[in-house]
N, C-alpha and C. Protein backbone atom coordinates (compact mmCIF):
# COMPACT_ATOMS: atom_id res chain seq x y z
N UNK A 1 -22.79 -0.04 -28.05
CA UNK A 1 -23.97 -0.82 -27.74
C UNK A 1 -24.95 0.05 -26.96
N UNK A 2 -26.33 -0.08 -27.57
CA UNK A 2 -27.02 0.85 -26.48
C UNK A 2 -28.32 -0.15 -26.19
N UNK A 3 -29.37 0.18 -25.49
CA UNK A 3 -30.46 -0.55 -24.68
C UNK A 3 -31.10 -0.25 -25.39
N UNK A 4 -32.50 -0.62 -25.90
CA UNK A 4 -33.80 0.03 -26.57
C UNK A 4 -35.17 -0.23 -25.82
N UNK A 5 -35.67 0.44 -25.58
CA UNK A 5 -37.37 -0.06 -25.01
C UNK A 5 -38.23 0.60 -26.03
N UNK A 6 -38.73 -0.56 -26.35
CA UNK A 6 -39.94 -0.12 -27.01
C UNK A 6 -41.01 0.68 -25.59
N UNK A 7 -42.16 1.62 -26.17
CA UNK A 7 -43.16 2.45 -25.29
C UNK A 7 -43.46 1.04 -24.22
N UNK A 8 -43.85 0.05 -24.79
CA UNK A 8 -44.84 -1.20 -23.72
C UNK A 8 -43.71 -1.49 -22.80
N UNK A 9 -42.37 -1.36 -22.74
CA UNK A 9 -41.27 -1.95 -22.41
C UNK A 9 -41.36 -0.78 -21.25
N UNK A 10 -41.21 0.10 -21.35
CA UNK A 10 -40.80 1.39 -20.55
C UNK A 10 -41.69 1.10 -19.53
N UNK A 11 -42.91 1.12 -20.14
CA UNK A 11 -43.86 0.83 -19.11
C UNK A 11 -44.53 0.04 -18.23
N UNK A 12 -44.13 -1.34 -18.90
CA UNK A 12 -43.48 -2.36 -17.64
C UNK A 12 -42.48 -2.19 -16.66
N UNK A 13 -41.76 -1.38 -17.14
CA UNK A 13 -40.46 -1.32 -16.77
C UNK A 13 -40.84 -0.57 -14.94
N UNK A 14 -41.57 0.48 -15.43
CA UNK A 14 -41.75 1.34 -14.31
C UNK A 14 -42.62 0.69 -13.42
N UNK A 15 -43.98 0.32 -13.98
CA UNK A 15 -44.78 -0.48 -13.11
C UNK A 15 -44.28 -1.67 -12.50
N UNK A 16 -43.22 -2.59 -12.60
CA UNK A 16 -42.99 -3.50 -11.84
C UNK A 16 -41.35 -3.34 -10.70
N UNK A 17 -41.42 -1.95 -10.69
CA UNK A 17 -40.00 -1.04 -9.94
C UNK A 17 -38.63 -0.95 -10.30
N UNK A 18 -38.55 -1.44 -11.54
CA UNK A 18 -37.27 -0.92 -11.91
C UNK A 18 -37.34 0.06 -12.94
N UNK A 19 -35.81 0.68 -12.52
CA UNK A 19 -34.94 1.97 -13.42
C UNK A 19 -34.41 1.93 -15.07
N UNK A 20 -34.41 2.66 -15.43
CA UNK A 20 -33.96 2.03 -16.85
C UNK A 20 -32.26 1.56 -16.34
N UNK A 21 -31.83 3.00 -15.15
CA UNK A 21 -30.38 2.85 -15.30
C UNK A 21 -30.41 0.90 -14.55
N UNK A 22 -31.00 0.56 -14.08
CA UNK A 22 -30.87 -0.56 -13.75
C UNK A 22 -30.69 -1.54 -14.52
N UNK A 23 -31.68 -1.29 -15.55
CA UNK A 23 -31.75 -2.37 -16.53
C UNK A 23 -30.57 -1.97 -17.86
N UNK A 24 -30.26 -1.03 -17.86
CA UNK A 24 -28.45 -1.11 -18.42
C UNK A 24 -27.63 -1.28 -17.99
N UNK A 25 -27.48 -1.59 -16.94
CA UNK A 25 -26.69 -1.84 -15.75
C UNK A 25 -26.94 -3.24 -15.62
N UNK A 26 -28.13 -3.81 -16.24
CA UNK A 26 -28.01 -5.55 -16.01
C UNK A 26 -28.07 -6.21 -17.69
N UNK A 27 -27.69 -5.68 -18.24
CA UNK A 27 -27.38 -5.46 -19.69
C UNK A 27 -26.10 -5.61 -19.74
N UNK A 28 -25.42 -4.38 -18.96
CA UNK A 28 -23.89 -4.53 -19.57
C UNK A 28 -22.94 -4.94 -18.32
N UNK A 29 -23.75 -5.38 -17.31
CA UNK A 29 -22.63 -6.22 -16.29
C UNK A 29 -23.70 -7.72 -15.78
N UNK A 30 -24.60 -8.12 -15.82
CA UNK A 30 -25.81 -8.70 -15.30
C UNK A 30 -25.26 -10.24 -16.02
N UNK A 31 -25.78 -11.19 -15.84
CA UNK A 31 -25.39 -13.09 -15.98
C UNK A 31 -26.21 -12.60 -17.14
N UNK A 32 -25.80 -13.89 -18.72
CA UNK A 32 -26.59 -14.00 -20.06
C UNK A 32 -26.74 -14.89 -19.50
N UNK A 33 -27.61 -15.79 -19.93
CA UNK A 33 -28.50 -16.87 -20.71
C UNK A 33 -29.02 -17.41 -21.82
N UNK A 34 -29.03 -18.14 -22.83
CA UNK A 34 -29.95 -18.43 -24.14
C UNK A 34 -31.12 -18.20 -23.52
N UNK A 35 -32.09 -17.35 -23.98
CA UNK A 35 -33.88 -17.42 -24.27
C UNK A 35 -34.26 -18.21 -25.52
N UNK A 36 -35.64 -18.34 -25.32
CA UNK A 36 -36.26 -19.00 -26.64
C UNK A 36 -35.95 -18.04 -27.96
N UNK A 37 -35.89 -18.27 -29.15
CA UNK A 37 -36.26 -17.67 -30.82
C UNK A 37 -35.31 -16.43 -30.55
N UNK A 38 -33.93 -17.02 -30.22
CA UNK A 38 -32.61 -16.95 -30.36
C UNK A 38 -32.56 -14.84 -29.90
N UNK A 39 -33.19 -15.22 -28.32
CA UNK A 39 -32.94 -13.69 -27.67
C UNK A 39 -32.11 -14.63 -26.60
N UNK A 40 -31.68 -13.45 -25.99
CA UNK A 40 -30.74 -13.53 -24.54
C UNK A 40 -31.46 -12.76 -23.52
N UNK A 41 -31.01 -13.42 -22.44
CA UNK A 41 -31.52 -13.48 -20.98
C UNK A 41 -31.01 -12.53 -20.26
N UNK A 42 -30.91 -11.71 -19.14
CA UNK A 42 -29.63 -11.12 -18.61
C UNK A 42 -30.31 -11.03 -17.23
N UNK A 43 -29.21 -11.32 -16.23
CA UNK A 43 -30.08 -11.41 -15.26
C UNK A 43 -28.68 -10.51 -13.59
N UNK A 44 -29.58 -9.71 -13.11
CA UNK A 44 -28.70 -9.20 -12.10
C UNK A 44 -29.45 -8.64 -10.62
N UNK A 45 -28.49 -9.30 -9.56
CA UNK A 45 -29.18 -8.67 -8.22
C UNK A 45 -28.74 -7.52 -8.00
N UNK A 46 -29.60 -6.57 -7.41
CA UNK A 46 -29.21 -5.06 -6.44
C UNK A 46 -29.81 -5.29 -5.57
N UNK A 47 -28.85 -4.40 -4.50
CA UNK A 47 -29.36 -4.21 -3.18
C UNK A 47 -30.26 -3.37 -3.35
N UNK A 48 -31.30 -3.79 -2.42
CA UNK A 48 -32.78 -2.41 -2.75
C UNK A 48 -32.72 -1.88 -1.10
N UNK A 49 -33.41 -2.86 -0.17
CA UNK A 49 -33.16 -2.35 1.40
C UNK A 49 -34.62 -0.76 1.25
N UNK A 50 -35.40 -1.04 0.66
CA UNK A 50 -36.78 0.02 0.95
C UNK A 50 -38.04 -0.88 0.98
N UNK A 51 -39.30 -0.09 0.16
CA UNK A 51 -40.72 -0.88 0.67
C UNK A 51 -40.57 -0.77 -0.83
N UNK A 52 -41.46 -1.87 -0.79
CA UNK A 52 -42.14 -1.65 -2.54
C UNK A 52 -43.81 -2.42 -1.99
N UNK A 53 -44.75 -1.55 -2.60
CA UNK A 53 -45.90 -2.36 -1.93
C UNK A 53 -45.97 -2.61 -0.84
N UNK A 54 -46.03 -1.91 0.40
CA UNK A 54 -46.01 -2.05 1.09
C UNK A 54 -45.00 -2.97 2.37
N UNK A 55 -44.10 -3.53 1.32
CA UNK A 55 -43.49 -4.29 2.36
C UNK A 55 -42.14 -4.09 1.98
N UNK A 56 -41.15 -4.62 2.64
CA UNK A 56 -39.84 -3.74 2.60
C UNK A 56 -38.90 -4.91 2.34
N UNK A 57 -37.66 -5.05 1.18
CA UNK A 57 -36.97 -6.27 0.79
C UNK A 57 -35.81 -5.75 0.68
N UNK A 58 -34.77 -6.76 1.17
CA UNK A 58 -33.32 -6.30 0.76
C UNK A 58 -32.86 -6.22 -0.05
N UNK A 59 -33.26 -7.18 -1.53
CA UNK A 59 -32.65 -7.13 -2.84
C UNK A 59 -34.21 -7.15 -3.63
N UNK A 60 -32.97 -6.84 -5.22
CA UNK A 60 -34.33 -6.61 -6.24
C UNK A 60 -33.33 -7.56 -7.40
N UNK A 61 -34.35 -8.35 -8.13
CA UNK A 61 -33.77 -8.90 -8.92
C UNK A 61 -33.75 -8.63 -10.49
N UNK A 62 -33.32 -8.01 -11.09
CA UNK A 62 -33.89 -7.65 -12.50
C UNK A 62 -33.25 -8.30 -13.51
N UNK A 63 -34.64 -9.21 -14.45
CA UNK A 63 -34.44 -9.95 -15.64
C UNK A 63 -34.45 -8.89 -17.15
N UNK A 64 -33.69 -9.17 -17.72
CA UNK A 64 -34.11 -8.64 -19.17
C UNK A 64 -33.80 -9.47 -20.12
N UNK A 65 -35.20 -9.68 -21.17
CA UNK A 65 -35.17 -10.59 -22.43
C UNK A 65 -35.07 -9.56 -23.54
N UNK A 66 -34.18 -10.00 -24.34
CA UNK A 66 -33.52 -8.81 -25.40
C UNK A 66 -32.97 -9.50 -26.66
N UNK A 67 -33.39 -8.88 -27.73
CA UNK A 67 -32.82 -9.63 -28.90
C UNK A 67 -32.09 -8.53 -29.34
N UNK A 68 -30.72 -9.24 -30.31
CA UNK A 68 -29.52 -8.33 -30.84
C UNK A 68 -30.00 -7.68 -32.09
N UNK A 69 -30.11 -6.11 -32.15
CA UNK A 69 -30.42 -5.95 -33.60
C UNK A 69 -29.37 -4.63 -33.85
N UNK A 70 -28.40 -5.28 -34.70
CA UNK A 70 -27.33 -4.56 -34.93
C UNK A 70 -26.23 -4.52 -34.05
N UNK A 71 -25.98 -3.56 -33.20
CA UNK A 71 -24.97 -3.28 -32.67
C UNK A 71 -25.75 -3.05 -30.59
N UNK A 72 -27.60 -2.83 -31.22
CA UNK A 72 -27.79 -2.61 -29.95
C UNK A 72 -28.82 -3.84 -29.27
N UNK A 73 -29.41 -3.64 -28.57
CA UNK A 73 -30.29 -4.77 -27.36
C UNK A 73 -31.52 -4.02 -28.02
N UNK A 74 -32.75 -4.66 -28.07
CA UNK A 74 -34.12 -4.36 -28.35
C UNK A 74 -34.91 -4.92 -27.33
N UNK A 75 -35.44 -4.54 -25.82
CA UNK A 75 -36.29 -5.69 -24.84
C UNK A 75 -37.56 -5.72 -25.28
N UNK A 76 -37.53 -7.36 -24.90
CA UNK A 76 -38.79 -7.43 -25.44
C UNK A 76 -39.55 -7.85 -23.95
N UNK A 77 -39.27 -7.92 -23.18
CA UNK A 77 -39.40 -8.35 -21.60
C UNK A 77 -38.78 -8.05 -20.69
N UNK A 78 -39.44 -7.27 -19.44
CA UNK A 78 -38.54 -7.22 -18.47
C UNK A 78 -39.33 -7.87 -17.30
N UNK A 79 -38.55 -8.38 -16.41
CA UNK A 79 -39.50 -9.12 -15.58
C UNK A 79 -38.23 -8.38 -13.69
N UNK A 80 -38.97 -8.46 -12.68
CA UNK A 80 -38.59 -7.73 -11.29
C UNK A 80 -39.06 -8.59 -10.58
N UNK A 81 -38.04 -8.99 -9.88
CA UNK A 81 -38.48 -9.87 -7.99
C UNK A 81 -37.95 -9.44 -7.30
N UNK A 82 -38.81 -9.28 -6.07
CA UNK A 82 -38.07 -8.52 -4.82
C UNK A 82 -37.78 -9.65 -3.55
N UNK A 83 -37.01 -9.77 -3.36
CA UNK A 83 -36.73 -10.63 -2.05
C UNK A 83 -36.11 -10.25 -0.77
């Protein structure tokens, strides 16, 4: 099984502070969910404990919406909360 980001994906990815290794890491250990038009959800906390924007949070939460194509994950969304 491997992860895929499309270019727009990557680059959400970075602009809203997460790692790719993060987001395979909440892929292949992270909570599923059903999403809408039969993708899956995946959802996982890390400890963060730095600043992002100026202000400094103990955890980071990273969502990924991903549909199965084949054997691997394709995201079509990644979404980041810091708390």
């Amino acid at each position: 099984m491997s992860v895929r980001l499309p270019p727009h994906a990557q680059a959400r990815l970075i602009e809203r502070g997460a790692t790719e290794a993060e987001l395979i890491a909440t892929v292949e250990s992270g909570t599923t969910f059903p999403a809408q038009l039969s993708r899956t959800r995946f959802r996982r906390n890390f400890s963060f404990n730095a600043e992002w924007q100026r202000k400094v949070y103990a955890m980071k939460k990273v969502e990924a919406i991903a549909a199965k194509e084949d054997e691997d994950w394709m995201m079509s969304a990644v979404i980041v909360n810091f708390f």
